[in-house]
Protein backbone atom coordinates (compact mmCIF):
# COMPACT_ATOMS: atom_id res chain seq x y z
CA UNK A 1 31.06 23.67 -42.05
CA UNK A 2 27.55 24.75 -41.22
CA UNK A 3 26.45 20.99 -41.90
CA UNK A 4 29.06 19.68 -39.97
CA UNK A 5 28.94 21.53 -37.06
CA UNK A 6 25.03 20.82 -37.23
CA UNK A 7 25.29 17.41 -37.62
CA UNK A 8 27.73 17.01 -34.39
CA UNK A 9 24.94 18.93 -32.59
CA UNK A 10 22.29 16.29 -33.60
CA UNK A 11 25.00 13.20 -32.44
CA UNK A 12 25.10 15.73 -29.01
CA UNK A 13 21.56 15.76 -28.50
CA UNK A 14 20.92 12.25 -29.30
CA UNK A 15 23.79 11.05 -27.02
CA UNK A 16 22.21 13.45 -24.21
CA UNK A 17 18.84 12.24 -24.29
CA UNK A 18 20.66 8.29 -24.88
CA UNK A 19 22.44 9.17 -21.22
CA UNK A 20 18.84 10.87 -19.73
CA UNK A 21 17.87 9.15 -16.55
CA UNK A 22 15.87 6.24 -17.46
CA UNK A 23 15.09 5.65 -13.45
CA UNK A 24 13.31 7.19 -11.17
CA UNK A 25 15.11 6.01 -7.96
CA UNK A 26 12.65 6.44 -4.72
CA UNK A 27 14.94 5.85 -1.83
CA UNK A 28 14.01 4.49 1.59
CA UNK A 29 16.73 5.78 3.84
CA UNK A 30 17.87 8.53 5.96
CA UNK A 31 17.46 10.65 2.71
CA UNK A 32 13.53 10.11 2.15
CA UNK A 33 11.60 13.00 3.76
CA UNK A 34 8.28 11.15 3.79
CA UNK A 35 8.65 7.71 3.91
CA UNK A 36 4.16 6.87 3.94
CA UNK A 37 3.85 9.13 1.07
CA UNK A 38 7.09 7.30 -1.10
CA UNK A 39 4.67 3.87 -0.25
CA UNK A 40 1.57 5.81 -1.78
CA UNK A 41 3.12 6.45 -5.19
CA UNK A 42 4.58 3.34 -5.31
CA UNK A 43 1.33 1.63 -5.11
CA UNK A 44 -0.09 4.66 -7.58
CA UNK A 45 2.69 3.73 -9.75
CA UNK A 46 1.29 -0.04 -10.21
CA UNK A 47 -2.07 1.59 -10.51
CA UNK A 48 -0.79 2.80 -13.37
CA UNK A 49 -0.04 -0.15 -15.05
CA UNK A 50 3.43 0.73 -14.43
CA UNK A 51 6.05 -2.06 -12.96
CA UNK A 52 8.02 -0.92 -9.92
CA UNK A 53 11.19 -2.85 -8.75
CA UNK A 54 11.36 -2.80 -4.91
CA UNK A 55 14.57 -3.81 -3.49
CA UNK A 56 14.66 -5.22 -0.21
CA UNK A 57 17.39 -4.60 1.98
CA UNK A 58 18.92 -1.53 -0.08
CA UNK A 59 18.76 1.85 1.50
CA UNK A 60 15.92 0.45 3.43
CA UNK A 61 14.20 -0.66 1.12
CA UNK A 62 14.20 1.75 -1.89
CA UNK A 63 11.69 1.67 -4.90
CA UNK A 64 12.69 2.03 -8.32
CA UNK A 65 10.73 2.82 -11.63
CA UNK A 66 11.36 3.06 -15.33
CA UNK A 67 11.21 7.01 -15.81
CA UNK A 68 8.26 9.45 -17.34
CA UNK A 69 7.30 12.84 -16.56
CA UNK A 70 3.75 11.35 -15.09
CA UNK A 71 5.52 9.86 -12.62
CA UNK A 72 8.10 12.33 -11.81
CA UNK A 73 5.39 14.88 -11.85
CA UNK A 74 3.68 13.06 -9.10
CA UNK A 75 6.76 13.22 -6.72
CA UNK A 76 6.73 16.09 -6.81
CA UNK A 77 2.81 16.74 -6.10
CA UNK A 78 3.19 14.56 -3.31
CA UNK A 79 6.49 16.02 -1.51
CA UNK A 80 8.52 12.56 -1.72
CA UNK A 81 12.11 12.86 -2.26
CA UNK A 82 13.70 11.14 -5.04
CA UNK A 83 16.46 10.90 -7.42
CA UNK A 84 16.90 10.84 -11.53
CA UNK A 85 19.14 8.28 -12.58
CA UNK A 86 20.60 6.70 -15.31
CA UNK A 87 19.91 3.72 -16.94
CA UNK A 88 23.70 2.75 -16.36
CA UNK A 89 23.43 3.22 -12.77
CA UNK A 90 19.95 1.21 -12.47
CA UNK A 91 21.25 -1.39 -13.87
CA UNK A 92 24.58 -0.82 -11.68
CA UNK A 93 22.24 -0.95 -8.40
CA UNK A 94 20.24 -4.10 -9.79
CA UNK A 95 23.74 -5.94 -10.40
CA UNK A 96 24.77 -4.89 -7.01
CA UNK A 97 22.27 -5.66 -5.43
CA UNK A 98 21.92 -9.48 -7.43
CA UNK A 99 25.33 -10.40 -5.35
CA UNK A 100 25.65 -13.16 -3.16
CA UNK A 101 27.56 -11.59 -1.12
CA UNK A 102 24.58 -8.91 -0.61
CA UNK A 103 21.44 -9.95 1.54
CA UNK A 104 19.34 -7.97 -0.66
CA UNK A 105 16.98 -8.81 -3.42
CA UNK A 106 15.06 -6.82 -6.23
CA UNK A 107 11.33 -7.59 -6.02
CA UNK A 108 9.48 -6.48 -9.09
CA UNK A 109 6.23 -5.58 -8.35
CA UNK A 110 3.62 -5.63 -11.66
CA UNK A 111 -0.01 -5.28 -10.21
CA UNK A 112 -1.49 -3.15 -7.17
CA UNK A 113 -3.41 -4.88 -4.88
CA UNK A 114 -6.92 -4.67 -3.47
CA UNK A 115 -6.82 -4.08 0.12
CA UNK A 116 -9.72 -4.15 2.82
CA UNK A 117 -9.39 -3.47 6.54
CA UNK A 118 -11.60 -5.35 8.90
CA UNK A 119 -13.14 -2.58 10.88
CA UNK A 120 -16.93 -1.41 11.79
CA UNK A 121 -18.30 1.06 9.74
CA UNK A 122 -18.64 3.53 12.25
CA UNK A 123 -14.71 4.29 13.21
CA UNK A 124 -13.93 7.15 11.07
CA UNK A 125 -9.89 6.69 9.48
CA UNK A 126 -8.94 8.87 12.76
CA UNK A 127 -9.92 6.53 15.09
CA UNK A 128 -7.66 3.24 13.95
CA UNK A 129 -3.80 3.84 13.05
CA UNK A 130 -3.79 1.35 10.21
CA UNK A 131 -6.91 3.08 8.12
CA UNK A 132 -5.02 6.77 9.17
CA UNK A 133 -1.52 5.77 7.81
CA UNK A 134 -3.55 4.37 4.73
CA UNK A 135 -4.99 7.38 4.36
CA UNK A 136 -2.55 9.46 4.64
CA UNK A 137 -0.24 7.80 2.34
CA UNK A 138 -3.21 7.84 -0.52
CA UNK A 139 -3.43 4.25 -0.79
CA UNK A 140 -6.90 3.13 -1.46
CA UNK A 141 -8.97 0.70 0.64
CA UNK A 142 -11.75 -0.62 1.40
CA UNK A 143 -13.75 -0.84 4.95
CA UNK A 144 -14.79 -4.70 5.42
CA UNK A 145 -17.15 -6.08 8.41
CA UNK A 146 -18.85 -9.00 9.14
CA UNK A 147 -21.60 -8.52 6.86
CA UNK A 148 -19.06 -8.96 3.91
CA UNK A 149 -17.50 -11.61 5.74
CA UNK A 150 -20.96 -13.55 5.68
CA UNK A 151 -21.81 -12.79 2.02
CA UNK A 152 -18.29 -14.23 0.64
CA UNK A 153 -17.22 -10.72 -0.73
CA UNK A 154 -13.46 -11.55 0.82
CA UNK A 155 -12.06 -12.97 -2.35
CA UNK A 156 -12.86 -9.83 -4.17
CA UNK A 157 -9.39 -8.62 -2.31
CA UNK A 158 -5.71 -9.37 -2.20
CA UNK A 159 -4.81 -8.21 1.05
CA UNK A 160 -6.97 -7.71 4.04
CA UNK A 161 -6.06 -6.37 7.34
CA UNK A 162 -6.69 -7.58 10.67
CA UNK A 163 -6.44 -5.79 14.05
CA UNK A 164 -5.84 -7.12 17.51
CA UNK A 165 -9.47 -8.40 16.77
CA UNK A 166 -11.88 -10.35 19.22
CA UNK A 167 -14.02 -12.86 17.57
CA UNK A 168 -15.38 -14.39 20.82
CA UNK A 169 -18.61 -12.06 20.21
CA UNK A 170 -18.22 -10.58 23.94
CA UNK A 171 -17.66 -7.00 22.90
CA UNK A 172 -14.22 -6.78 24.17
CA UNK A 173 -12.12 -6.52 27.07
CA UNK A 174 -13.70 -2.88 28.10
CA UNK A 175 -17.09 -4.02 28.65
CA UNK A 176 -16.44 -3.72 32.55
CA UNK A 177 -15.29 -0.45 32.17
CA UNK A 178 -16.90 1.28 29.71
CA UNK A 179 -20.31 -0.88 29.29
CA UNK A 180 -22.47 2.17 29.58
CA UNK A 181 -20.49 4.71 27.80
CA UNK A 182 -22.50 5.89 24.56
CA UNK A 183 -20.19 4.53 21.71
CA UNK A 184 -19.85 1.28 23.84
CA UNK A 185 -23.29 0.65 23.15
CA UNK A 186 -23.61 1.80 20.32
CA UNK A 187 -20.94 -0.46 18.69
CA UNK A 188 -22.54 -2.92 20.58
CA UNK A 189 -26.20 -2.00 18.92
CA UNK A 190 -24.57 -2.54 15.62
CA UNK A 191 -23.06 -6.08 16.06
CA UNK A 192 -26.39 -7.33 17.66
CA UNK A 193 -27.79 -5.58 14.76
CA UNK A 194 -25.81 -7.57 12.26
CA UNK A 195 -25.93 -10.90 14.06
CA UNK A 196 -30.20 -10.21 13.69
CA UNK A 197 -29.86 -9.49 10.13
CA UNK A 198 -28.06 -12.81 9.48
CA UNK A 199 -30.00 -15.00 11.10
CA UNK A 200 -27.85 -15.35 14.29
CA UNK A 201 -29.49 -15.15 17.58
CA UNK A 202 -25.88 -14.16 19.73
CA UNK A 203 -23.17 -11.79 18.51
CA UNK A 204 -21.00 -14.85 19.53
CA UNK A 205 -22.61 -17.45 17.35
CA UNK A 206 -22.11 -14.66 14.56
CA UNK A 207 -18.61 -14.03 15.55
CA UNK A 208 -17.96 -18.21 14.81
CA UNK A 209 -19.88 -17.97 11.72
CA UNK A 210 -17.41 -15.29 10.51
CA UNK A 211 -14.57 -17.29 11.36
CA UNK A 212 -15.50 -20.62 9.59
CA UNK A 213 -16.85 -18.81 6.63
CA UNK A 214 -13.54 -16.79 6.32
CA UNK A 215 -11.38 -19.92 6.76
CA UNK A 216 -13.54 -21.68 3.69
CA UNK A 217 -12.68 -19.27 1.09
């Protein structure tokens, strides 16, 4: 009897952790209380080595990764909401979600990218909303300028970022206004520095030589 009733227990606790959530479902929606953070650990998670299904469309866009403690662990750490699921009901949402009578897709995602922001040196991540929301949401990056531009360091990345950004070389559409105020010119020193240290006698002609040597690579 003692055997018996110890053997059902093992069948019990091998059927329990059988039916353990297998996913860790990240959702996107109304029910995500940080929604920069939940993009940080899903770019952690690839850091990991760790594939991440993203699926577009489905509770705005919700993440969802194989489970383990490292990563549950890390939710937690990081104050983004998310839910322990089955492997049933993964595979439930994936099938739902493969419909064609859905407009929604599951993108797996296998490798996290290398990501530069085109900005001068000299803004701190305060100063520029993309580099702050970066920040904040702990995904890494790297500041690029012109001087990496010139020396063909761009295909080191996979994703760089661009501003609003004025490649004309004539310092921008505040130079009437704020020509003489102290980080005017002194963003100004350090393109006319860079242009000098590259050979370029005008900010402008340094401004077109970033622009064809960006296009060539």
């Amino acid at each position: 009897m003692i055997m018996r009733n110890l053997f059902l227990l093992l069948i019990f606790l091998f059927l329990a952790a059988g039916a353990r959530a297998n996913y860790l479902f990240i959702p996107m929606d109304a029910k995500q209380t940080n929604h920069l953070k939940a993009y940080g650990i899903a770019y952690w998670v690839l850091d990991q080595g760790q594939e991440l299904e993203w699926l577009l469309n489905y509770r705005g866009g919700s993440f969802m990764a194989r489970w383990s403690q490292k990563v549950e662990n890390e939710l937690v750490i990081r104050g983004v909401s998310y839910e322990v699921i089955s492997d049933a009901s993964g595979r439930q949402i994936l099938n739902e979600i493969a419909s064609p009578a859905t407009n929604q897709d599951a993108m797996k995602l296998e490798k996290a990218p290398k990501i530069a922001v085109y900005s001068p040196k000299s803004k701190q991540p305060w100063d520029d909303a993309v580099t702050l929301v970066l920040t904040y949401a702990e995904i890494p990056y790297d500041i690029v300028f012109d001087d990496e531009l010139l020396t063909d360091q761009l295909p080191k990345y996979d994703w760089l970022h661009l501003h609003h950004e004025d490649f004309t070389g004539q310092f921008g559409k505040f130079y009437a206004i704020y020509r003489n105020e102290p980080w005017y010119r002194q963003q100004q020193m350090e393109y006319e520095d860079v242009a000098r240290r590259h050979g370029f006698g005008k900010v402008s002609l340094m401004k077109l030589g970033v622009v064809k040597r960006s296009g060539s690579l």
